[in-house]
Protein backbone atom coordinates (compact mmCIF):
# COMPACT_ATOMS: atom_id res chain seq x y z
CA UNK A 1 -139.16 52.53 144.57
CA UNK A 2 -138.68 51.32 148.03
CA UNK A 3 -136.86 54.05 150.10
CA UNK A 4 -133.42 52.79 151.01
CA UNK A 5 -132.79 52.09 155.34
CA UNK A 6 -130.54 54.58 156.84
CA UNK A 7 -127.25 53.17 158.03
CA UNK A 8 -124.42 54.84 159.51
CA UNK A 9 -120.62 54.25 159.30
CA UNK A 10 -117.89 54.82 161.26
CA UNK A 11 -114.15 54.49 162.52
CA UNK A 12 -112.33 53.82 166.34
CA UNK A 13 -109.35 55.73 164.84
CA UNK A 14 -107.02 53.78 167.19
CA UNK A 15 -103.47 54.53 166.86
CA UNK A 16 -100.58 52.14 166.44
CA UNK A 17 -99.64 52.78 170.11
CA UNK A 18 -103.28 51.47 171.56
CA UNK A 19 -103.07 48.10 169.89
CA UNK A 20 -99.26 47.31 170.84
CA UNK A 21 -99.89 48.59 174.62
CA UNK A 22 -103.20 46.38 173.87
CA UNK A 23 -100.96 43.53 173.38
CA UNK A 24 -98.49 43.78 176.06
CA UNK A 25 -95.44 45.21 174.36
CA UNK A 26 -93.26 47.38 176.72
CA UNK A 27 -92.32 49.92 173.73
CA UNK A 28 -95.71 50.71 172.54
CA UNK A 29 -94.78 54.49 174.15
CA UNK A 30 -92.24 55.23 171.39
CA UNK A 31 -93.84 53.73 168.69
CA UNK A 32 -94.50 55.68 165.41
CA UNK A 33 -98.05 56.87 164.40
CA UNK A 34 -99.92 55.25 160.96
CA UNK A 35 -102.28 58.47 161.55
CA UNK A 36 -100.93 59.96 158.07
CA UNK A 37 -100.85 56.76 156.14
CA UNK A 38 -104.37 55.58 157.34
CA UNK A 39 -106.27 58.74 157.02
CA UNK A 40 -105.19 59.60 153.72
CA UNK A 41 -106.26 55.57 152.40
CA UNK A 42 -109.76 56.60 153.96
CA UNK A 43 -110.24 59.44 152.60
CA UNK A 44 -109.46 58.16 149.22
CA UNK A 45 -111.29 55.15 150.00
CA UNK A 46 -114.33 57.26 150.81
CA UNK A 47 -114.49 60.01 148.74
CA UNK A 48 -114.41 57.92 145.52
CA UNK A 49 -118.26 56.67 147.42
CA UNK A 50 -118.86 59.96 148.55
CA UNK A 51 -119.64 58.55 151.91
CA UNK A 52 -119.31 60.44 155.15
CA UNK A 53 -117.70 58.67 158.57
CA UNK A 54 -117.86 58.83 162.46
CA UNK A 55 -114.47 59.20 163.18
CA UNK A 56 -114.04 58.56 167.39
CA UNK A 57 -110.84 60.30 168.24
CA UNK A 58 -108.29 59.44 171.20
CA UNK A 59 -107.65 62.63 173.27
CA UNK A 60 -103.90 61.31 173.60
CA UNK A 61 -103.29 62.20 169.84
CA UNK A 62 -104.87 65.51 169.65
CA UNK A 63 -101.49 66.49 171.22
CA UNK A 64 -99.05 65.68 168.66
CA UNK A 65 -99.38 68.06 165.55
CA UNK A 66 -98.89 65.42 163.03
CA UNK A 67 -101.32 62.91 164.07
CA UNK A 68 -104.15 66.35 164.50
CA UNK A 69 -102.93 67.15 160.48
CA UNK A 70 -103.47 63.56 159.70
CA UNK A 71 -106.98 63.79 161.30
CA UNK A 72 -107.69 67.00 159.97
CA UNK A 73 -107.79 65.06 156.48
CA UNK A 74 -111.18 64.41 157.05
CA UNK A 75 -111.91 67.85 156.18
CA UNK A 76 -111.72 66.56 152.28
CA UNK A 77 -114.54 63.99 152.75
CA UNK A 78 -118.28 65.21 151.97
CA UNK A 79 -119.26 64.98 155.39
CA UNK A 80 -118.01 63.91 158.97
CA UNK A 81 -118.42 64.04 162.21
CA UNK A 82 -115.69 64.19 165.11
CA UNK A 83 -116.89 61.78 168.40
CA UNK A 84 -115.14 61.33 171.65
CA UNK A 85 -113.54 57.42 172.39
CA UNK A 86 -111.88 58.60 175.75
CA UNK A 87 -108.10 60.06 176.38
CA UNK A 88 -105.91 56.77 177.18
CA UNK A 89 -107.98 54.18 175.25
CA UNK A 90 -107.87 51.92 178.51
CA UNK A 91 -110.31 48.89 177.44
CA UNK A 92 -110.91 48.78 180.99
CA UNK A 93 -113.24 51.62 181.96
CA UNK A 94 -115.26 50.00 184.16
CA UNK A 95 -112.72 49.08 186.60
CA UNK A 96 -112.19 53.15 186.96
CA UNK A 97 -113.56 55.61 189.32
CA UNK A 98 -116.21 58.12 188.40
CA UNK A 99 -113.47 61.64 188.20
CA UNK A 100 -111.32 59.02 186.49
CA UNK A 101 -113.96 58.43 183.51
CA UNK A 102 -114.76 62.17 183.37
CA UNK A 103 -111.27 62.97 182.77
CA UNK A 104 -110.39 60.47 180.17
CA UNK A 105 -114.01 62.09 178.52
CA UNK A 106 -113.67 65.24 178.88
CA UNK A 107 -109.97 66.12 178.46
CA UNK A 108 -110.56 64.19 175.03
CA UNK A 109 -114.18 66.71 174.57
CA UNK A 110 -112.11 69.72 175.15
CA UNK A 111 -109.31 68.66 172.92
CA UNK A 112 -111.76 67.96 170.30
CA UNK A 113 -113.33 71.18 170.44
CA UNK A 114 -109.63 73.43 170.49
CA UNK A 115 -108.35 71.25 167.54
CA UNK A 116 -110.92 69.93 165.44
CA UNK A 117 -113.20 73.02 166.11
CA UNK A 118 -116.53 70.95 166.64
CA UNK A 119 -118.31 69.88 169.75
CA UNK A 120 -118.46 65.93 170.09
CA UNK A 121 -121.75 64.61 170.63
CA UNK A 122 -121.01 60.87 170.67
CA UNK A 123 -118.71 58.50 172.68
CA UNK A 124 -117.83 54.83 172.14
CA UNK A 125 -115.45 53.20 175.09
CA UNK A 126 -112.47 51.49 174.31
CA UNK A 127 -113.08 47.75 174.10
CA UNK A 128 -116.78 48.39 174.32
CA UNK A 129 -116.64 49.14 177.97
CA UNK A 130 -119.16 51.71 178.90
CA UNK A 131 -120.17 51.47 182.78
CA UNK A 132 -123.41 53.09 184.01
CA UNK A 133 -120.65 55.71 185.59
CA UNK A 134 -119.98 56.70 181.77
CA UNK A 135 -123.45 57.10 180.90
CA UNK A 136 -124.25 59.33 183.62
CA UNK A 137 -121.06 61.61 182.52
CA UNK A 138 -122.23 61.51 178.87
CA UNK A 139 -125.38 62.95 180.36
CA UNK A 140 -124.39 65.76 182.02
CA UNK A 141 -122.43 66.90 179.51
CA UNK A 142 -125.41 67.03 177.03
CA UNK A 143 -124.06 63.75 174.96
CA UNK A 144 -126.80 63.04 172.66
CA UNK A 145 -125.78 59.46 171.93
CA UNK A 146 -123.42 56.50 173.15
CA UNK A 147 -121.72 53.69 170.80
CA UNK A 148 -120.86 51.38 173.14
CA UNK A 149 -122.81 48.49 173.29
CA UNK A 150 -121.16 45.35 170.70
CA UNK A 151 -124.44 43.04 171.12
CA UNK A 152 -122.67 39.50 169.84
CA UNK A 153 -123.12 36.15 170.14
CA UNK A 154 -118.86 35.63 170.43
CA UNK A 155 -117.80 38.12 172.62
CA UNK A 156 -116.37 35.45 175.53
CA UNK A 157 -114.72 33.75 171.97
CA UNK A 158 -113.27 36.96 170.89
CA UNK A 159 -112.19 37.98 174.15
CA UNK A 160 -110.33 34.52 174.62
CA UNK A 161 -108.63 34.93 171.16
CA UNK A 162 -107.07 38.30 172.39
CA UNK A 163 -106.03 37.26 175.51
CA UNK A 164 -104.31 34.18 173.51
CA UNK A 165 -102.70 36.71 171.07
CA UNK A 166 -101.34 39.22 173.31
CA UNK A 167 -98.66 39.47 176.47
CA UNK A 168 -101.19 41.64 179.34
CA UNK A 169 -99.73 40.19 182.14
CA UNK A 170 -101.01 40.34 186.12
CA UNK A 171 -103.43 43.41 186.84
CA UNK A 172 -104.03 44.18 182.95
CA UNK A 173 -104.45 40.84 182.11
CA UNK A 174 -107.65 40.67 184.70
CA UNK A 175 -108.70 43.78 183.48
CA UNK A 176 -108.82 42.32 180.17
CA UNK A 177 -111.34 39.70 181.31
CA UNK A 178 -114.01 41.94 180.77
CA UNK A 179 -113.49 43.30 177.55
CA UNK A 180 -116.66 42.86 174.52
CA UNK A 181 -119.34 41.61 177.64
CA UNK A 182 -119.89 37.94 177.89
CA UNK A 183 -123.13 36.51 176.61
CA UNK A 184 -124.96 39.18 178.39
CA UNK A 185 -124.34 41.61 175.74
CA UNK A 186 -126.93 39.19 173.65
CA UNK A 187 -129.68 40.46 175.62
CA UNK A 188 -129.03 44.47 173.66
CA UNK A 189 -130.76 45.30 170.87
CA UNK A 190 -129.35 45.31 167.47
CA UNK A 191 -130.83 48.31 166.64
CA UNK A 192 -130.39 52.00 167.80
CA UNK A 193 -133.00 52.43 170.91
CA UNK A 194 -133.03 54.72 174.19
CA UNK A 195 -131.52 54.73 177.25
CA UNK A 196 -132.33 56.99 180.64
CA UNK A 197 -130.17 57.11 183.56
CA UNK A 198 -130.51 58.93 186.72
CA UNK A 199 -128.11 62.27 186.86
CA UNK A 200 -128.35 64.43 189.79
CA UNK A 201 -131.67 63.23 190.98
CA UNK A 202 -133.54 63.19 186.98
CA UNK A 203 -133.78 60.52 184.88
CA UNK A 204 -132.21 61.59 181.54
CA UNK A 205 -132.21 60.01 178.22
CA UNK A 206 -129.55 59.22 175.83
CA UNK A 207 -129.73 57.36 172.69
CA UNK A 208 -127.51 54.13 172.19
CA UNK A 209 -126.80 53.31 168.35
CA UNK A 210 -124.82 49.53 169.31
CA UNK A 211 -122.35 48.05 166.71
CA UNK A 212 -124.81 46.21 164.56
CA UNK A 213 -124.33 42.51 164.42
CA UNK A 214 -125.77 39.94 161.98
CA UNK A 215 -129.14 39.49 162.97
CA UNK A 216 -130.57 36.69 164.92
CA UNK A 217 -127.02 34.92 164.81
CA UNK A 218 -125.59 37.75 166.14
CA UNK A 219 -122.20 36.98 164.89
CA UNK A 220 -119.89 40.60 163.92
CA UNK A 221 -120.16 41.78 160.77
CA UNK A 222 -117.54 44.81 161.21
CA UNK A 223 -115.10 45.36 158.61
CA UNK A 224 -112.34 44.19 160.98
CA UNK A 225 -114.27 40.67 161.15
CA UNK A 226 -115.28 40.49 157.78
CA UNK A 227 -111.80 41.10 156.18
CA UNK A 228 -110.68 38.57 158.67
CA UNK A 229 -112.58 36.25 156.83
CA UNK A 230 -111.61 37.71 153.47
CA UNK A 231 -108.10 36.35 154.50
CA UNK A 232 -109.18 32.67 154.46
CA UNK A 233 -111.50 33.22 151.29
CA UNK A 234 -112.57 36.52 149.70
CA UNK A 235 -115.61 34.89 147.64
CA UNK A 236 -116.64 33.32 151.54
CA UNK A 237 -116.43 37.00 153.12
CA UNK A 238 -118.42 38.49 150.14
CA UNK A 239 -120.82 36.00 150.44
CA UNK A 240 -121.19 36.21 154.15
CA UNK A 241 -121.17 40.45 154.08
CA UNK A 242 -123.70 40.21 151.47
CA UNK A 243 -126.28 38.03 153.11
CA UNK A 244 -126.12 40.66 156.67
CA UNK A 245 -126.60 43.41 154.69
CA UNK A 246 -129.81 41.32 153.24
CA UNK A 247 -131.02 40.19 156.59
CA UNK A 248 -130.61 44.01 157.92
CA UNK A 249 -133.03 45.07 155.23
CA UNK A 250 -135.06 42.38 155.56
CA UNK A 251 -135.63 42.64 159.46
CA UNK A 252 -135.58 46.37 159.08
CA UNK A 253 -132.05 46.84 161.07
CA UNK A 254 -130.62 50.07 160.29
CA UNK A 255 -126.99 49.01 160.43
CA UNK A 256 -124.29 51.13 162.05
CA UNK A 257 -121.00 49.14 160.31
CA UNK A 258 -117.67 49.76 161.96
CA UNK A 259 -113.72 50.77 160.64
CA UNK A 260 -110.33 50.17 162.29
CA UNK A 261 -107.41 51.32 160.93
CA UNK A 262 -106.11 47.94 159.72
CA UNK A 263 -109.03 47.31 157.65
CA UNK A 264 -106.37 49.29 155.48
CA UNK A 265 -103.22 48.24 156.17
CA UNK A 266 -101.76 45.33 154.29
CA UNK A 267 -98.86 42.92 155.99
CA UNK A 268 -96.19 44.99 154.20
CA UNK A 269 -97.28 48.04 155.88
CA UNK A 270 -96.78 47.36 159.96
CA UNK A 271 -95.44 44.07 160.73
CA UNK A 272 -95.68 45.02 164.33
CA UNK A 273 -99.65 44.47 164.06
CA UNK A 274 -99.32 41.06 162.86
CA UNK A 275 -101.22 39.79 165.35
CA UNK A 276 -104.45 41.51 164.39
CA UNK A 277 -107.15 39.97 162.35
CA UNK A 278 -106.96 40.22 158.84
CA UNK A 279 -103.52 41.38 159.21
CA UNK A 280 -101.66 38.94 157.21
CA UNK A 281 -103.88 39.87 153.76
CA UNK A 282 -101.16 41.99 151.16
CA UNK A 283 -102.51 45.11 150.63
CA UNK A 284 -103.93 46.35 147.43
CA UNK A 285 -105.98 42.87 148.11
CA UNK A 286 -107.10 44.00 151.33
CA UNK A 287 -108.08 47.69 150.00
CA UNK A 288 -110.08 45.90 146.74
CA UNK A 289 -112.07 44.16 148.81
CA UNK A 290 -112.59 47.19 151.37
CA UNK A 291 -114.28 49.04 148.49
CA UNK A 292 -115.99 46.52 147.05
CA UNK A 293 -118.07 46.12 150.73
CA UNK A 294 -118.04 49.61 151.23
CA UNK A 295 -119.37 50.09 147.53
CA UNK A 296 -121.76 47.37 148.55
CA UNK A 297 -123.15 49.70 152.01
CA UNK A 298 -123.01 52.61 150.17
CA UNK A 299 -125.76 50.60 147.36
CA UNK A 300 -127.64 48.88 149.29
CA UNK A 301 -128.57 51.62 152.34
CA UNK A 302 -128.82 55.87 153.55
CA UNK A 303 -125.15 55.72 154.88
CA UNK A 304 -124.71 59.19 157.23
CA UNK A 305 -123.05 60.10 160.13
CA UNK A 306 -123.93 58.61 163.50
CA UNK A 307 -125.38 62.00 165.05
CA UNK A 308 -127.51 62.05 161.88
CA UNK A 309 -128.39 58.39 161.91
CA UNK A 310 -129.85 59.12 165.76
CA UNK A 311 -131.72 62.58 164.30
CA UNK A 312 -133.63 60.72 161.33
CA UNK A 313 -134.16 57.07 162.84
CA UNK A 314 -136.81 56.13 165.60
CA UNK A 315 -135.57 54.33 168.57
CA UNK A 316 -137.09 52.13 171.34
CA UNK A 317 -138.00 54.11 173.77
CA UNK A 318 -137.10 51.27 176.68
CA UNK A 319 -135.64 52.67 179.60
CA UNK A 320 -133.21 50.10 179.72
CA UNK A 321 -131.63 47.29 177.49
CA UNK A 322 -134.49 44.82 176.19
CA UNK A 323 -133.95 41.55 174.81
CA UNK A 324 -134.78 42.05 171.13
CA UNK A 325 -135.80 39.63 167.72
CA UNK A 326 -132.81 40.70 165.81
């Protein structure tokens, strides 16, 4: 029997507060937290697979008690791992200087470590926006791997569709020109390889596992996409999930699928994230067709944690971003 590829899974456990300050609304400050409600859908979601998750926390909610019980929920699932996705969740971190980007990491790295009682290995940047000034951080704090890089075909299409759905006005708003790359982030891999940077004089490595896209096409297959789809036409979004998952074991692309919280939230649950993909879907729909595709992962490849994925998978050892096949 053909030993299965390894794949990894995880979540940008982004709180209600990040997406409505993400769309412009003046009140997303005093907003209430979905922390409890999401968490505890994952978990159950999860645990019936037995699958273990990447969860990338936002140092801004590892101060408020309820939101660190929510995330210490986790606890209950076989196995996870705790990663670093910045303090503030600005989108925008490479309009920041270098003490800026080292706060918003390592405030978060510190909170991690007091509440959650692990040290983070792994970062992912808000909005995929991870500036050579990040890397080098990551590196001197003996990071062994980055998340980063979203290596799709629609970025410039994806970016337009949230600056159409959302109110970022003046400085924001061109901040928010940057956000997922532009066709440049084509020319990543699609599969976890190596990066080195120079820190302090050295050149230092660091691993890069980028959001896997469908290969070739490079169009998203993310849970947030897909259940987008599964909106329009469940039987289209099966189809289309199925067939990546095929290609990724055909081209040997160990895939590294990504969570949001809405991917389990139904319309009834927050009409203030209306706006989101795949937000208008009722719930118990939304949630049978989230474990039917996670069912699916879980069948079809290893699933682990991201800091396992990078121990047990080979990378390319390119010192810098290569165009690649897939």
């Amino acid at each position: 029997m053909t030993q299965a590829l390894i794949g990894s899974l995880s979540m940008d456990l982004d709180n209600k507060w990040a997406y409505l300050r993400a769309a412009g609304r003046e009140d997303w400050e005093s907003t209430s937290s979905y922390l409890p409600m999401v968490t505890q859908r994952v978990v159950e979601t999860l645990g019936e697979l037995n699958l273990p998750l990447t969860v990338f926390l936002v140092g801004r909610d590892l101060n408020v008690d309820s939101d660190v019980q929510a995330i210490q929920t986790f606890d209950q699932l076989s196995s996870w791992e705790a990663a670093n996705h910045s303090l503030n969740h600005l989108p925008w971190m490479h309009t920041m200087s270098e003490p800026e980007i080292e706060s918003e990491v390592m405030t978060t790295h510190d909170r991690i470590v007091s509440t959650i009682g692990t040290r983070p290995v792994g970062f992912r940047g808000p909005g995929f926006s991870c500036p050579t000034e990040v890397l080098r951080v990551l590196i001197r704090n003996q990071y062994t791997y980055d998340a980063s890089i979203f290596p799709t075909s629609v970025a410039p299409l994806a970016r337009a569709v949230f600056l159409a759905r959302t109110n970022l006005k003046g400085d924001q708003r061109e901040k928010a020109k940057k956000l997922y790359g532009g066709f440049d982030s084509m020319r990543n891999p699609n599969r976890p390889f190596l990066r080195q940077e120079e820190v302090d004089g050295v050149v230092r490595p660091l691993q890069e596992i980028p959001v896997t896209t469908l290969p070739f096409l490079r169009a998203p297959i993310h849970f947030s996409y897909v259940t987008f789809l599964a909106s329009f036409s469940v039987m289209a979004a099966k189809m289309y999930f199925t067939s990546s998952l095929q290609l990724c074991r055909l081209t040997g692309t160990s895939p590294s699928l990504l969570l949001h919280p809405p991917d389990f939230l139904g319309c009834e649950d927050d009409s203030d994230m209306a706006y989101f993909p795949g937000m208008k879907m009722k719930r118990e729909k939304k949630l049978s067709f989230m474990r039917w595709a996670l069912k699916k992962f879980a069948r079809d490849f290893d699933v682990r944690t991201m800091l396992d994925q990078t121990q047990t998978l080979a990378t390319t050892h390119a010192p810098v971003p290569q165009p690649a096949t897939t």
